[in-house]
PDB file of N, CA and C in Angstrom:
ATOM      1  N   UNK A   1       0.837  -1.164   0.000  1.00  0.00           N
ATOM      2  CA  UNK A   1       0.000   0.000   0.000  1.00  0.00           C
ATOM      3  C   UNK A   1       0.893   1.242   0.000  1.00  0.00           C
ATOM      4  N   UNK A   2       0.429   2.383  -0.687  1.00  0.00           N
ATOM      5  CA  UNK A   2       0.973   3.403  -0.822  1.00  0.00           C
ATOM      6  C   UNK A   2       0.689   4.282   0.346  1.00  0.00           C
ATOM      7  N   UNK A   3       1.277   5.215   0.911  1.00  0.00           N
ATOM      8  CA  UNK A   3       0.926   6.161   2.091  1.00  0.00           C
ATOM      9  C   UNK A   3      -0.358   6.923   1.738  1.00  0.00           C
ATOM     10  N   UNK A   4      -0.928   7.168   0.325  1.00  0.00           N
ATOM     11  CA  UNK A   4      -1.960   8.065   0.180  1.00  0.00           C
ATOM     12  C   UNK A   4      -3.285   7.103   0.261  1.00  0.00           C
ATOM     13  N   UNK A   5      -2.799   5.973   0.023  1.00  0.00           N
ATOM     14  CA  UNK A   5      -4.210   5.005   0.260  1.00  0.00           C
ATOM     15  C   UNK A   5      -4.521   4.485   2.112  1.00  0.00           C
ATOM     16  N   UNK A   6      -3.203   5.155   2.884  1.00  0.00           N
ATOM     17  CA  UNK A   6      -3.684   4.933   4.336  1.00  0.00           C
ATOM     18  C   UNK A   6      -5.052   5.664   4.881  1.00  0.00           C
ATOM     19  N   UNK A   7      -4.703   7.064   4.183  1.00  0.00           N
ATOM     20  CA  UNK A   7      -5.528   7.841   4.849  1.00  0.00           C
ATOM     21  C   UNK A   7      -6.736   7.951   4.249  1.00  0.00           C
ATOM     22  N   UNK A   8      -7.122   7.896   2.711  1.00  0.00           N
ATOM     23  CA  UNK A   8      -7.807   8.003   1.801  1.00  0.00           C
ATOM     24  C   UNK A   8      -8.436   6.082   1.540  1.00  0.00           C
ATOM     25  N   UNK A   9      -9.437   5.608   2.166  1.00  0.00           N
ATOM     26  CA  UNK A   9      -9.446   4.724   2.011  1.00  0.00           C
ATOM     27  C   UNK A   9      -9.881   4.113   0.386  1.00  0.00           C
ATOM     28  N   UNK A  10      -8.983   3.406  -0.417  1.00  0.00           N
ATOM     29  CA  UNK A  10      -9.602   3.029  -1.375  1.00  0.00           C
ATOM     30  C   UNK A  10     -10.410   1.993  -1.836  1.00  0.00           C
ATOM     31  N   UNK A  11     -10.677   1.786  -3.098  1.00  0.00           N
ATOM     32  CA  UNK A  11     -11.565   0.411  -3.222  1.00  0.00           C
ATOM     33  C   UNK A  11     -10.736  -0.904  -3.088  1.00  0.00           C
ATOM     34  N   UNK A  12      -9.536  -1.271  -3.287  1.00  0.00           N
ATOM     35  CA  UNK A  12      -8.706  -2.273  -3.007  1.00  0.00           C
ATOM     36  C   UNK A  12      -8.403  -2.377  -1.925  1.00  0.00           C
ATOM     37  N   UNK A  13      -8.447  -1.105  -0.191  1.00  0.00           N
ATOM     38  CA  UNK A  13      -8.498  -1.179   1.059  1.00  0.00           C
ATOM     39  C   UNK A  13      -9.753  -1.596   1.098  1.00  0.00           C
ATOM     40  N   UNK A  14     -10.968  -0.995   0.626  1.00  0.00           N
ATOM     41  CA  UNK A  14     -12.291  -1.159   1.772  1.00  0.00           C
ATOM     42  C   UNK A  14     -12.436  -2.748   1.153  1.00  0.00           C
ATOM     43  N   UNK A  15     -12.289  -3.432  -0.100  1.00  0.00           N
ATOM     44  CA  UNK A  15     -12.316  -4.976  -0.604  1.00  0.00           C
ATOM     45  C   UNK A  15     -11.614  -5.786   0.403  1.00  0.00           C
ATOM     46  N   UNK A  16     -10.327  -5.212   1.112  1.00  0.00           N
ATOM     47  CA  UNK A  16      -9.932  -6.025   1.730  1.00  0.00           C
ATOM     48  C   UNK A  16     -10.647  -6.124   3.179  1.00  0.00           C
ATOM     49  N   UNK A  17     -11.040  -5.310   3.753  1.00  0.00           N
ATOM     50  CA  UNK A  17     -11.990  -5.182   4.994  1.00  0.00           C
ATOM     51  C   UNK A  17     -12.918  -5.913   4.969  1.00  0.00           C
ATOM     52  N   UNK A  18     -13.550  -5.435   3.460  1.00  0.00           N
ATOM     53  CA  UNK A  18     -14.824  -6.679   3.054  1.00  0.00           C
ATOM     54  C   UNK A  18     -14.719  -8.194   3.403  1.00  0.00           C
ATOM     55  N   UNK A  19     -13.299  -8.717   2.503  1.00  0.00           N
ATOM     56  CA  UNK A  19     -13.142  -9.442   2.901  1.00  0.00           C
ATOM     57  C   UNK A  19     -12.631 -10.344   4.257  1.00  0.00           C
ATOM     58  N   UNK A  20     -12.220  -9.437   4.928  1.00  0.00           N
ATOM     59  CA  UNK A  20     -12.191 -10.064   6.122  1.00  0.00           C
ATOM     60  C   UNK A  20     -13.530 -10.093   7.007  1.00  0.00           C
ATOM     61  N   UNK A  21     -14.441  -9.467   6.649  1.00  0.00           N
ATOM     62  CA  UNK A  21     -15.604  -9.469   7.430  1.00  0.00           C
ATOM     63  C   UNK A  21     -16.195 -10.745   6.879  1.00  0.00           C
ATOM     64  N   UNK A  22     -16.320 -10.795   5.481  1.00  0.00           N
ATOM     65  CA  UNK A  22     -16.712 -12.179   4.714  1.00  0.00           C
ATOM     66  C   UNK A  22     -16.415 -13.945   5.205  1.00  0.00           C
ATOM     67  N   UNK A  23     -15.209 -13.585   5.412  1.00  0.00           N
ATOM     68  CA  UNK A  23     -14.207 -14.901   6.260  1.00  0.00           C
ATOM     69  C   UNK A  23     -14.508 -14.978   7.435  1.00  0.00           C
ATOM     70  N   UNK A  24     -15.054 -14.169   8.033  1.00  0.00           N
ATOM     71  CA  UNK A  24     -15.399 -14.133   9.969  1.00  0.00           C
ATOM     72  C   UNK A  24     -16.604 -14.878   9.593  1.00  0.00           C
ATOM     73  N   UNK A  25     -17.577 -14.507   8.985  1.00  0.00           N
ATOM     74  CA  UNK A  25     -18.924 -14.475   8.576  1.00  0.00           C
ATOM     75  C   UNK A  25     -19.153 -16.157   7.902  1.00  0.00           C
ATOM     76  N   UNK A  26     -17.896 -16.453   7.046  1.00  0.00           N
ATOM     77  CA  UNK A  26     -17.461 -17.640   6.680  1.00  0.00           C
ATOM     78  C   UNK A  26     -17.669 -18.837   7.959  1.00  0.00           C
ATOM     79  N   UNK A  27     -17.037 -18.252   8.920  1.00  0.00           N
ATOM     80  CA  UNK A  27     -16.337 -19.638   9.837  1.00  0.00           C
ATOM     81  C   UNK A  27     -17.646 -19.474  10.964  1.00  0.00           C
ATOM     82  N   UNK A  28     -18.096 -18.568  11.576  1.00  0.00           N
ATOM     83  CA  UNK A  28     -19.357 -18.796  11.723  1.00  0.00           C
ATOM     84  C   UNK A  28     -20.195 -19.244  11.381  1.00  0.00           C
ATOM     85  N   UNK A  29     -20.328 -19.526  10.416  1.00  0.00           N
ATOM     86  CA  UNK A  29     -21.357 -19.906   9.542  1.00  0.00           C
ATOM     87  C   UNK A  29     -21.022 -21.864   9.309  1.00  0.00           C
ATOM     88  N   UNK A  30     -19.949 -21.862   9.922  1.00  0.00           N
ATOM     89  CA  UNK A  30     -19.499 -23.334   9.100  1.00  0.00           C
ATOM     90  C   UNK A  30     -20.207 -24.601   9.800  1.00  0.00           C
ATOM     91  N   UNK A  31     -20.301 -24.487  11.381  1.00  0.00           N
ATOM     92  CA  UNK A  31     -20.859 -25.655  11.386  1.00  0.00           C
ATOM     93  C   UNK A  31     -22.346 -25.597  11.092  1.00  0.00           C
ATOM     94  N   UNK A  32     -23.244 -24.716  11.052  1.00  0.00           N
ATOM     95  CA  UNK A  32     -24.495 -24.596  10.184  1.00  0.00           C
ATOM     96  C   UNK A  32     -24.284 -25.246   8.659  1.00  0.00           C
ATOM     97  N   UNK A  33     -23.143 -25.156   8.279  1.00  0.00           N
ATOM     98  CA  UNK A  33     -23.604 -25.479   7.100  1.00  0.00           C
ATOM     99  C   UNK A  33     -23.064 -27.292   6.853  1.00  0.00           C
ATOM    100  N   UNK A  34     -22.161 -27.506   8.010  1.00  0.00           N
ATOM    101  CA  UNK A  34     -21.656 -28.604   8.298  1.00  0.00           C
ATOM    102  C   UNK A  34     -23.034 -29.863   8.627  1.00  0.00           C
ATOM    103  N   UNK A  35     -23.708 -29.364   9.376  1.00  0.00           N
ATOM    104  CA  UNK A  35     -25.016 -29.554   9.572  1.00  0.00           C
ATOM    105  C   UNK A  35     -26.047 -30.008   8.259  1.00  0.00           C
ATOM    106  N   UNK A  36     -26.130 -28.854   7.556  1.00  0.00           N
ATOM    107  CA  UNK A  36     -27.058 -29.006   6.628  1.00  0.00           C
ATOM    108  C   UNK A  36     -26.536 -29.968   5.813  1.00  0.00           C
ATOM    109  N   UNK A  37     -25.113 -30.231   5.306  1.00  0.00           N
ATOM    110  CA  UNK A  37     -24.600 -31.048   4.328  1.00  0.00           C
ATOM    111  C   UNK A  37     -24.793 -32.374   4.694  1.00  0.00           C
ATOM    112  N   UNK A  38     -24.308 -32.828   6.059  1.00  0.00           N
ATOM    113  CA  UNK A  38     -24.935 -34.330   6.785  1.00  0.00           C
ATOM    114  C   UNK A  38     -26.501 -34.722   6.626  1.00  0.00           C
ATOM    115  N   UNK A  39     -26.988 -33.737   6.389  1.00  0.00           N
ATOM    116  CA  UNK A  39     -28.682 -34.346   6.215  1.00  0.00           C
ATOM    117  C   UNK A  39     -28.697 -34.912   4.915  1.00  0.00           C
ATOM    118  N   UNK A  40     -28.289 -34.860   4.202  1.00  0.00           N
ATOM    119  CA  UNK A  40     -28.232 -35.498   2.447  1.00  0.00           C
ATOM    120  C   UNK A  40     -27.493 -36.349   2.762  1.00  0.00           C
ATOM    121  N   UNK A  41     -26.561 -36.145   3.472  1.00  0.00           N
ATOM    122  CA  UNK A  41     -25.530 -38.093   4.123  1.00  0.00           C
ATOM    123  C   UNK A  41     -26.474 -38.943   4.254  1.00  0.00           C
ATOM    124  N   UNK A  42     -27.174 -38.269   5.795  1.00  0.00           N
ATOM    125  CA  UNK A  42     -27.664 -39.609   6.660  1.00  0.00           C
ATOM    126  C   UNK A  42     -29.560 -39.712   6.019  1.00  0.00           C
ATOM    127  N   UNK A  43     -29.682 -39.420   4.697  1.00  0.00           N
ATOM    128  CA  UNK A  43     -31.092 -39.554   4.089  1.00  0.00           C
ATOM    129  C   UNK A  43     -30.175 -41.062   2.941  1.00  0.00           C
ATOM    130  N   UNK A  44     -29.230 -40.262   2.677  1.00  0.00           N
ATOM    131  CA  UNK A  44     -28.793 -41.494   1.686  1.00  0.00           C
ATOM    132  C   UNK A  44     -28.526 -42.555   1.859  1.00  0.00           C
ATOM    133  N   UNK A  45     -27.872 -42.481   3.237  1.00  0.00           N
ATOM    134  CA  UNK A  45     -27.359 -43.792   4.486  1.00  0.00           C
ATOM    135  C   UNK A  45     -28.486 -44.733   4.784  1.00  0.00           C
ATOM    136  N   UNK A  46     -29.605 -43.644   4.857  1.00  0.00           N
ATOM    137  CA  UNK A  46     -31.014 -44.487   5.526  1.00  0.00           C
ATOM    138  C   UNK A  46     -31.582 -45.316   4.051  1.00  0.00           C
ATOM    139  N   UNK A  47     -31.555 -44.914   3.470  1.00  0.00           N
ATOM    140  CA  UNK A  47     -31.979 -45.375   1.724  1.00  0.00           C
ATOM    141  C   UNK A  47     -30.939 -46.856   1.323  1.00  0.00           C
ATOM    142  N   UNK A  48     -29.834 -46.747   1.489  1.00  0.00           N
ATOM    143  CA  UNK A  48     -28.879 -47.806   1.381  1.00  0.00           C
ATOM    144  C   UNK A  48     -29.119 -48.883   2.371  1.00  0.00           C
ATOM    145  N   UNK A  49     -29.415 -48.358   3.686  1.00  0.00           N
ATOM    146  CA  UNK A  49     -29.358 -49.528   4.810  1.00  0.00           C
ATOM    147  C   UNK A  49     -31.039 -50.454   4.204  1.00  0.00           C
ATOM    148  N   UNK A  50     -31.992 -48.782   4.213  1.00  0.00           N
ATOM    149  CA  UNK A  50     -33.284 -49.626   3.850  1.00  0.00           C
ATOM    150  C   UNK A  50     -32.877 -51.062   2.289  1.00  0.00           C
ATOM    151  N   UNK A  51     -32.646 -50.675   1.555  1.00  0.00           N
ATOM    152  CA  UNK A  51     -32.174 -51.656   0.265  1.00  0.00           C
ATOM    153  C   UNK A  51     -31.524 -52.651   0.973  1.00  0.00           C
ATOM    154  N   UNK A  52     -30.569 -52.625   1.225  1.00  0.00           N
ATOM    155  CA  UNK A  52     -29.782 -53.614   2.330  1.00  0.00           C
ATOM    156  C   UNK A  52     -30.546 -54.589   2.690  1.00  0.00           C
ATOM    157  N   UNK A  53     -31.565 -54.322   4.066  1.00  0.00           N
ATOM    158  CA  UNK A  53     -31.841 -54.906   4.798  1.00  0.00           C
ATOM    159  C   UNK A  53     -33.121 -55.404   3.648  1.00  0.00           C
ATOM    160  N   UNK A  54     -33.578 -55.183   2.921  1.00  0.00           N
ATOM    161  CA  UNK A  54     -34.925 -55.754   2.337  1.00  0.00           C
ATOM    162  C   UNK A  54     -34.311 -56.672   1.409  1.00  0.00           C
ATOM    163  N   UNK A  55     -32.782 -56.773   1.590  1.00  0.00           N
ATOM    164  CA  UNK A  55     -32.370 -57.661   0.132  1.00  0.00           C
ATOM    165  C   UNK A  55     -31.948 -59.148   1.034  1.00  0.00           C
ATOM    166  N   UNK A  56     -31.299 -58.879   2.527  1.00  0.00           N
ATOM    167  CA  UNK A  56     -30.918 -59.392   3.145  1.00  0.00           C
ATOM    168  C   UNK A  56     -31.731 -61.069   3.290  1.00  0.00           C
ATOM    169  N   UNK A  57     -31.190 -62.002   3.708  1.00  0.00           N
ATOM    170  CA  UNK A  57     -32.161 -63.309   4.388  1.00  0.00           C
ATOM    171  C   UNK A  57     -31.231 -63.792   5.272  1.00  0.00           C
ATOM    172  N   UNK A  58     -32.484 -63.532   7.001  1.00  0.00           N
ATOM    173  CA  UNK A  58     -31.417 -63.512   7.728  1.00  0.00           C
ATOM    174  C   UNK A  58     -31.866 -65.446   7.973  1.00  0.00           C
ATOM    175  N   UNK A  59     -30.848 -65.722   8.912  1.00  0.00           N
ATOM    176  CA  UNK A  59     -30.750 -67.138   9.056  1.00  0.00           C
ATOM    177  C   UNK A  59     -30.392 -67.200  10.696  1.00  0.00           C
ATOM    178  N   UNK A  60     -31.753 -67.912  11.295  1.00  0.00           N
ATOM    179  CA  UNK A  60     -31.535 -68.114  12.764  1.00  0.00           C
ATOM    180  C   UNK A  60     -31.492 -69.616  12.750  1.00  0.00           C
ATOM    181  N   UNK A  61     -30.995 -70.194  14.047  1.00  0.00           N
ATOM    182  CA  UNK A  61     -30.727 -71.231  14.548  1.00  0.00           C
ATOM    183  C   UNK A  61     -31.417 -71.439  16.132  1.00  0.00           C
ATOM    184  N   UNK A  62     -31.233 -72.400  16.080  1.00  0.00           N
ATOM    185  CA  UNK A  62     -32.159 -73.292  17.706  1.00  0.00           C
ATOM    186  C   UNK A  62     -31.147 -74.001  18.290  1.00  0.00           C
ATOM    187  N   UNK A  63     -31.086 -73.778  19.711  1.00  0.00           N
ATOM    188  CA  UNK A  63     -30.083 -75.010  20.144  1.00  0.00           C
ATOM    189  C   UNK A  63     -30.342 -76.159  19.650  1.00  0.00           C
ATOM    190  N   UNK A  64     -29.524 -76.659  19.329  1.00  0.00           N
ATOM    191  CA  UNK A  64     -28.955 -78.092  19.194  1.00  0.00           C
ATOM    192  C   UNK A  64     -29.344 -78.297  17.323  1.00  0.00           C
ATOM    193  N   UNK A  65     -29.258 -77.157  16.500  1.00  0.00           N
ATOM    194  CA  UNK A  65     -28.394 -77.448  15.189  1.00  0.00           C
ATOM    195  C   UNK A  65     -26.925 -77.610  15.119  1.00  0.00           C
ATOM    196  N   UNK A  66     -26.710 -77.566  13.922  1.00  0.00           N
ATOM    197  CA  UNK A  66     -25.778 -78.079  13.835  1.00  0.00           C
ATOM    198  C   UNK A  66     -24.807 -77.102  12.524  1.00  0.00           C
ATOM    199  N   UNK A  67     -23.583 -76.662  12.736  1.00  0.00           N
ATOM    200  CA  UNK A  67     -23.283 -75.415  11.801  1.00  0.00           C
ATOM    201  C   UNK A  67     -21.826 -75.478  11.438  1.00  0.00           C
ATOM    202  N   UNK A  68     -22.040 -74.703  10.556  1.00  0.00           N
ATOM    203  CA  UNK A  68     -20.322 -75.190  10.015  1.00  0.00           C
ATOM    204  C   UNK A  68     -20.038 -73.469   9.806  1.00  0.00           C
ATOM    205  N   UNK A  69     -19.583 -72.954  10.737  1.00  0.00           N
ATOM    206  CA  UNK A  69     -18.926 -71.746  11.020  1.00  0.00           C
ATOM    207  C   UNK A  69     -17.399 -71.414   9.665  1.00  0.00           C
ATOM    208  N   UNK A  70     -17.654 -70.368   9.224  1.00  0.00           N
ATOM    209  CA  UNK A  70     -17.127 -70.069   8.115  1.00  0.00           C
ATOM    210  C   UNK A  70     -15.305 -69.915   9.161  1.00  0.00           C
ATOM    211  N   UNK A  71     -14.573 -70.442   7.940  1.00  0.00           N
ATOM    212  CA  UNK A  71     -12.724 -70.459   8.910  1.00  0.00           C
ATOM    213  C   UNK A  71     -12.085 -69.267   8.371  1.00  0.00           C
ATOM    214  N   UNK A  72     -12.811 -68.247   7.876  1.00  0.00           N
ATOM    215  CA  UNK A  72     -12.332 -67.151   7.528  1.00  0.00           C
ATOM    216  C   UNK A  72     -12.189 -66.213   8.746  1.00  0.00           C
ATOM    217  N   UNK A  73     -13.999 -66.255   9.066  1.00  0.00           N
ATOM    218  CA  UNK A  73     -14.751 -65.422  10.129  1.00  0.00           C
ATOM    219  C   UNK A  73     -13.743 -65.595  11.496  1.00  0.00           C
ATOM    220  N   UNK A  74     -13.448 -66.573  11.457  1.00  0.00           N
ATOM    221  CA  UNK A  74     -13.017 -67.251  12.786  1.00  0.00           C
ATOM    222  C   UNK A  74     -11.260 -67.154  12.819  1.00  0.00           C
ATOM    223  N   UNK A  75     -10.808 -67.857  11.754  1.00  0.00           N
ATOM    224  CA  UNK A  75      -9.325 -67.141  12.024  1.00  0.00           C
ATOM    225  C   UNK A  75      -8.400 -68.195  12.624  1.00  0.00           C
ATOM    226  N   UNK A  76      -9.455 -69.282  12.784  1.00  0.00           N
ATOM    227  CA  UNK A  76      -8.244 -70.280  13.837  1.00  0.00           C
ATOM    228  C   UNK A  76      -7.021 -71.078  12.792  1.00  0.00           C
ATOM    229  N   UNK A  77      -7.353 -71.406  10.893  1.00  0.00           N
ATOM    230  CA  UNK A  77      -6.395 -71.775  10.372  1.00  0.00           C
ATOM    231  C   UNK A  77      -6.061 -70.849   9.590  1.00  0.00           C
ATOM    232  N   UNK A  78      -4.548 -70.467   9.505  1.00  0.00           N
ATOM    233  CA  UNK A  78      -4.410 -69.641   8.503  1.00  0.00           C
ATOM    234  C   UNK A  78      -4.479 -69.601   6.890  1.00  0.00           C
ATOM    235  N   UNK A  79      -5.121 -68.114   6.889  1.00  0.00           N
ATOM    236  CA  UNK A  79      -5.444 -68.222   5.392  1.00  0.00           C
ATOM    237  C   UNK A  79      -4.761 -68.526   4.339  1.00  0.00           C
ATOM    238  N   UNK A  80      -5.019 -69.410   3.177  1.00  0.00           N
ATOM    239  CA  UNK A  80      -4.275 -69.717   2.287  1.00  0.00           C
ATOM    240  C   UNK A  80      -4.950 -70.274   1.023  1.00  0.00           C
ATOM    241  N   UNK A  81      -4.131 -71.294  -0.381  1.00  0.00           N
ATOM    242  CA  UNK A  81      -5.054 -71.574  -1.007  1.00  0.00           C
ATOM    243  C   UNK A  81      -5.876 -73.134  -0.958  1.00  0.00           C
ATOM    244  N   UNK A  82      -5.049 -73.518  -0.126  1.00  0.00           N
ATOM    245  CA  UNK A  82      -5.588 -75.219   0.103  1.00  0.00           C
ATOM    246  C   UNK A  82      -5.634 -74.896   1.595  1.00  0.00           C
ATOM    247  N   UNK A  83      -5.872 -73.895   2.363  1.00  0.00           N
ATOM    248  CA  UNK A  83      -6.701 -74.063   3.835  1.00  0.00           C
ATOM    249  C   UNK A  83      -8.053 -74.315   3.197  1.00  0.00           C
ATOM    250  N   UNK A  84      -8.582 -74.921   4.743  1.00  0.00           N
ATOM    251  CA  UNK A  84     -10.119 -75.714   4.295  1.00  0.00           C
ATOM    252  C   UNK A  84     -11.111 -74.028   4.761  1.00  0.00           C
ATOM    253  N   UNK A  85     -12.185 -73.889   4.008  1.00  0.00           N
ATOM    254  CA  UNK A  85     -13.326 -72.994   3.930  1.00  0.00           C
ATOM    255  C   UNK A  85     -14.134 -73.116   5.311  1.00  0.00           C
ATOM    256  N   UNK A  86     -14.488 -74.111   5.943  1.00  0.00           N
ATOM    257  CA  UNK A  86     -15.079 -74.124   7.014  1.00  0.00           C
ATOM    258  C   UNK A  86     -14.631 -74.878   8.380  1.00  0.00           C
ATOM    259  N   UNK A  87     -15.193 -74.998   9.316  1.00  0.00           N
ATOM    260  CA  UNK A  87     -14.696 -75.910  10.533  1.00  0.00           C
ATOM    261  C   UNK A  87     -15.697 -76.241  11.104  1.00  0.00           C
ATOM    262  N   UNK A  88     -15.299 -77.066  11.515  1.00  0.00           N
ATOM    263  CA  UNK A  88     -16.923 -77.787  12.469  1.00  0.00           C
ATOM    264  C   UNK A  88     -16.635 -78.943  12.064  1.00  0.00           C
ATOM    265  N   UNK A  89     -18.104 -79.751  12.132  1.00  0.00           N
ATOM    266  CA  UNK A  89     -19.324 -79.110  12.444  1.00  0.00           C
ATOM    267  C   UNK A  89     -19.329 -79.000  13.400  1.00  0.00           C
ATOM    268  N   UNK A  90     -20.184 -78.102  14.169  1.00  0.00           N
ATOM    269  CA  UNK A  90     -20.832 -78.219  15.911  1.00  0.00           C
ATOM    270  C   UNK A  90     -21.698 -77.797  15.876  1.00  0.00           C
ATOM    271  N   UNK A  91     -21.988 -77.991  17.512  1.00  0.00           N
ATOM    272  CA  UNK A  91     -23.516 -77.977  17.541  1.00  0.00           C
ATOM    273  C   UNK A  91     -23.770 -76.520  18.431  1.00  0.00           C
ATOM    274  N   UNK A  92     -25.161 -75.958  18.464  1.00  0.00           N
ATOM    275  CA  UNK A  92     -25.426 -75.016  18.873  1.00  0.00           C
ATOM    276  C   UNK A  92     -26.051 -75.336  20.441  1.00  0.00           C
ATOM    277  N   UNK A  93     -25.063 -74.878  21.321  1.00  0.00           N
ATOM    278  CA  UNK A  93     -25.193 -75.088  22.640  1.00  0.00           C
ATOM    279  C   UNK A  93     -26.720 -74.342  23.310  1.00  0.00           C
ATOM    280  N   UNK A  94     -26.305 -72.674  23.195  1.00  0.00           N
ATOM    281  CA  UNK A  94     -26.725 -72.077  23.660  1.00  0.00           C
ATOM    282  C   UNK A  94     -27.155 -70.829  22.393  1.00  0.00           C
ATOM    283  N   UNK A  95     -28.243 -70.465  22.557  1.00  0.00           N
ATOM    284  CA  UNK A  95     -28.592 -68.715  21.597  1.00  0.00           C
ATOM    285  C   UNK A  95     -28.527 -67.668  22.649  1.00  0.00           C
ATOM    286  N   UNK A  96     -27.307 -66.822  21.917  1.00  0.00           N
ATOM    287  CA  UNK A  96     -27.173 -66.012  22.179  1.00  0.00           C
ATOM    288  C   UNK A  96     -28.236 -64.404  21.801  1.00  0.00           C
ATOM    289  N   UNK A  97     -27.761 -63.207  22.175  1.00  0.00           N
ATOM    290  CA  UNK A  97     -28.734 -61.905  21.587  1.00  0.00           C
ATOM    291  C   UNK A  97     -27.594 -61.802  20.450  1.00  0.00           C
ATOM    292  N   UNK A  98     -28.598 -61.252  19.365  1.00  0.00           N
ATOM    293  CA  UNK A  98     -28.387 -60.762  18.547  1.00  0.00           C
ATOM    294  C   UNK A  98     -27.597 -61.350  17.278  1.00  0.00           C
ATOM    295  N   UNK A  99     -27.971 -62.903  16.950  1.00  0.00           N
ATOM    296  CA  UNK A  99     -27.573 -63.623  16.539  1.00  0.00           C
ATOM    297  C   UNK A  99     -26.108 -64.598  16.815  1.00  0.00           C
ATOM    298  N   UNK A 100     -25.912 -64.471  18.324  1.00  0.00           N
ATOM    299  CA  UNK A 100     -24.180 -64.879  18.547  1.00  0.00           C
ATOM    300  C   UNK A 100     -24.957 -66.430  19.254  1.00  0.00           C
ATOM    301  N   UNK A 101     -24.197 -67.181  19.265  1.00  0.00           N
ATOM    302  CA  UNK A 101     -24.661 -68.528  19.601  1.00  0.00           C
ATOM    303  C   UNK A 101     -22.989 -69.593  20.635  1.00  0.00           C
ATOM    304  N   UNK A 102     -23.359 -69.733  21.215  1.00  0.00           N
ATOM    305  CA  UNK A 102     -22.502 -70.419  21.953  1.00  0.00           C
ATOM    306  C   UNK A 102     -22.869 -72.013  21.291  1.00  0.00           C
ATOM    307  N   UNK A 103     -21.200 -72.525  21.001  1.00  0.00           N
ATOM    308  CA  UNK A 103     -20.831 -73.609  20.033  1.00  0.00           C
ATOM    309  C   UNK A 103     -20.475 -74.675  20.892  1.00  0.00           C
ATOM    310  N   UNK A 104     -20.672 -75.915  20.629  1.00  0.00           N
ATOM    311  CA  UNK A 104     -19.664 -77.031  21.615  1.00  0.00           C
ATOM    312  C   UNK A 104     -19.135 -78.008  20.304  1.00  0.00           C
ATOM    313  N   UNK A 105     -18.569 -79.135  20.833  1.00  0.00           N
ATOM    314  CA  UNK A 105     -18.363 -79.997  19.335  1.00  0.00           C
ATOM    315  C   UNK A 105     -19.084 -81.300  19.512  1.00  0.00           C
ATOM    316  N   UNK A 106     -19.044 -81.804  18.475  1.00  0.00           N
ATOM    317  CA  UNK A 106     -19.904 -82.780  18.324  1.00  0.00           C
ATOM    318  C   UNK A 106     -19.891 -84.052  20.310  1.00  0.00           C
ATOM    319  N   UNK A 107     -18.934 -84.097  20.422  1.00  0.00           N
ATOM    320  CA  UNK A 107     -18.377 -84.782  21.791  1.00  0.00           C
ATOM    321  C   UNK A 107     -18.900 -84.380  22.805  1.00  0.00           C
ATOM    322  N   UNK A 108     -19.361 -82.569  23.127  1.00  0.00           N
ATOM    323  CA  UNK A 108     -20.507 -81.920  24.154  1.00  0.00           C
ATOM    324  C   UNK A 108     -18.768 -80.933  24.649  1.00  0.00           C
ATOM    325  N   UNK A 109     -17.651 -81.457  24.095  1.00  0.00           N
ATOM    326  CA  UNK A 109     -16.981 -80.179  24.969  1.00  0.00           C
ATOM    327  C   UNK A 109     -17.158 -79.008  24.285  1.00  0.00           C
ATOM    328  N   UNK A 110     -17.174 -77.623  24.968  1.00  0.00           N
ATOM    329  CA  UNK A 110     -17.144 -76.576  25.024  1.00  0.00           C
ATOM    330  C   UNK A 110     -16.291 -75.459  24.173  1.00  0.00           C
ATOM    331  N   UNK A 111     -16.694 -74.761  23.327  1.00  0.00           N
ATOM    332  CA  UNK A 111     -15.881 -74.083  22.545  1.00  0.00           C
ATOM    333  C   UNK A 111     -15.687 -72.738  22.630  1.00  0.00           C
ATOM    334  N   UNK A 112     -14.476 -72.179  23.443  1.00  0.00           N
ATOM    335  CA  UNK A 112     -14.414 -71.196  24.612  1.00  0.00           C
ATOM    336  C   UNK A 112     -14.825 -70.098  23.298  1.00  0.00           C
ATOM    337  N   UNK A 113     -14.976 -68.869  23.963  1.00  0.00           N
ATOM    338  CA  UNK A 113     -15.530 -67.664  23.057  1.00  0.00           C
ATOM    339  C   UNK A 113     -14.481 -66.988  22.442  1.00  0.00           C
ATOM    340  N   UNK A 114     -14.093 -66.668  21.037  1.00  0.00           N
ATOM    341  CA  UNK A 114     -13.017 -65.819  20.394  1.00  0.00           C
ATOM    342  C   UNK A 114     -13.559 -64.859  19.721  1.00  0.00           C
ATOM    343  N   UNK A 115     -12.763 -63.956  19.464  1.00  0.00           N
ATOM    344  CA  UNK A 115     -13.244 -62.193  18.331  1.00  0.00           C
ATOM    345  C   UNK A 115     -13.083 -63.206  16.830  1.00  0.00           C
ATOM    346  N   UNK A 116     -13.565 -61.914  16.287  1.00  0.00           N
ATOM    347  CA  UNK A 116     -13.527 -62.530  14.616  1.00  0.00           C
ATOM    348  C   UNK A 116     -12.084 -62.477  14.033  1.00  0.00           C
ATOM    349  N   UNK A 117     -11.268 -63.035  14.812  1.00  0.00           N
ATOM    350  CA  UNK A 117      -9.814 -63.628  14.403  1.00  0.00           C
ATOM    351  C   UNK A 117      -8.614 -63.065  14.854  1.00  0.00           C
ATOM    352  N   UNK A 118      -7.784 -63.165  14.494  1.00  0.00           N
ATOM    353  CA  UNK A 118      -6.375 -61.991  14.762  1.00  0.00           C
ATOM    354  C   UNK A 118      -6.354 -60.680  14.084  1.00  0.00           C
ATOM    355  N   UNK A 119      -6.503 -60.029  14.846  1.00  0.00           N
ATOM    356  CA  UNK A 119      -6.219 -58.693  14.496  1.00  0.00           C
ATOM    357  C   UNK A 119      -5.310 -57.638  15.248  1.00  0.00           C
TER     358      UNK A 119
END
């Protein structure tokens, strides 16, 4: 800036004022608009889960079936191309919530509880 534009405010000073009032006005404004943008998320989210779940077939069990637990899910042999796809069979001891089921083996011993593998 030149010394005559200190005192004399010009249009390239008062633009810059502008703009800083603009940018205040900006970041205030942000989580409002942070807000509004998540509503088109979680409408689309709800639309996907709905499709989802109507495409889904869920599959319950009763004590004392009998299941062949996927050896991926589970993790106990390591993955490879001639590891075997499943393990079991066993039987379904106990139903658990929310589809988790306590396993024993065919013999009645007990098949202690693990996460879905090494991680």
């Amino acid at each position: 800036m030149i010394p005559a534009e200190i005192g004399i405010p010009s249009a390239r000073v008062l633009m810059i004022e502008d703009n800083d009032h603009e940018l205040q006005m900006n970041l205030n404004l942000l989580e409002e608009r942070r807000e509004l943008a998540s509503i088109p998320e979680h409408n689309y989210k709800r639309q996907l889960q709905k499709y989802y779940n109507s495409r889904i077939q869920r599959c319950e069990f009763d004590a004392g079936d009998f299941v062949l637990p996927s050896n991926e899910a589970s993790g106990q042999e390591p993955p490879g191309k001639l590891a075997p796809t499943w393990e079991g069979p066993y039987r379904i001891q106990n139903v658990l919530s929310k589809g988790a089921y306590k396993l024993e083996r065919l013999d009645g011993t007990e098949i202690p509880e693990r996460g879905m593998g090494p991680n």
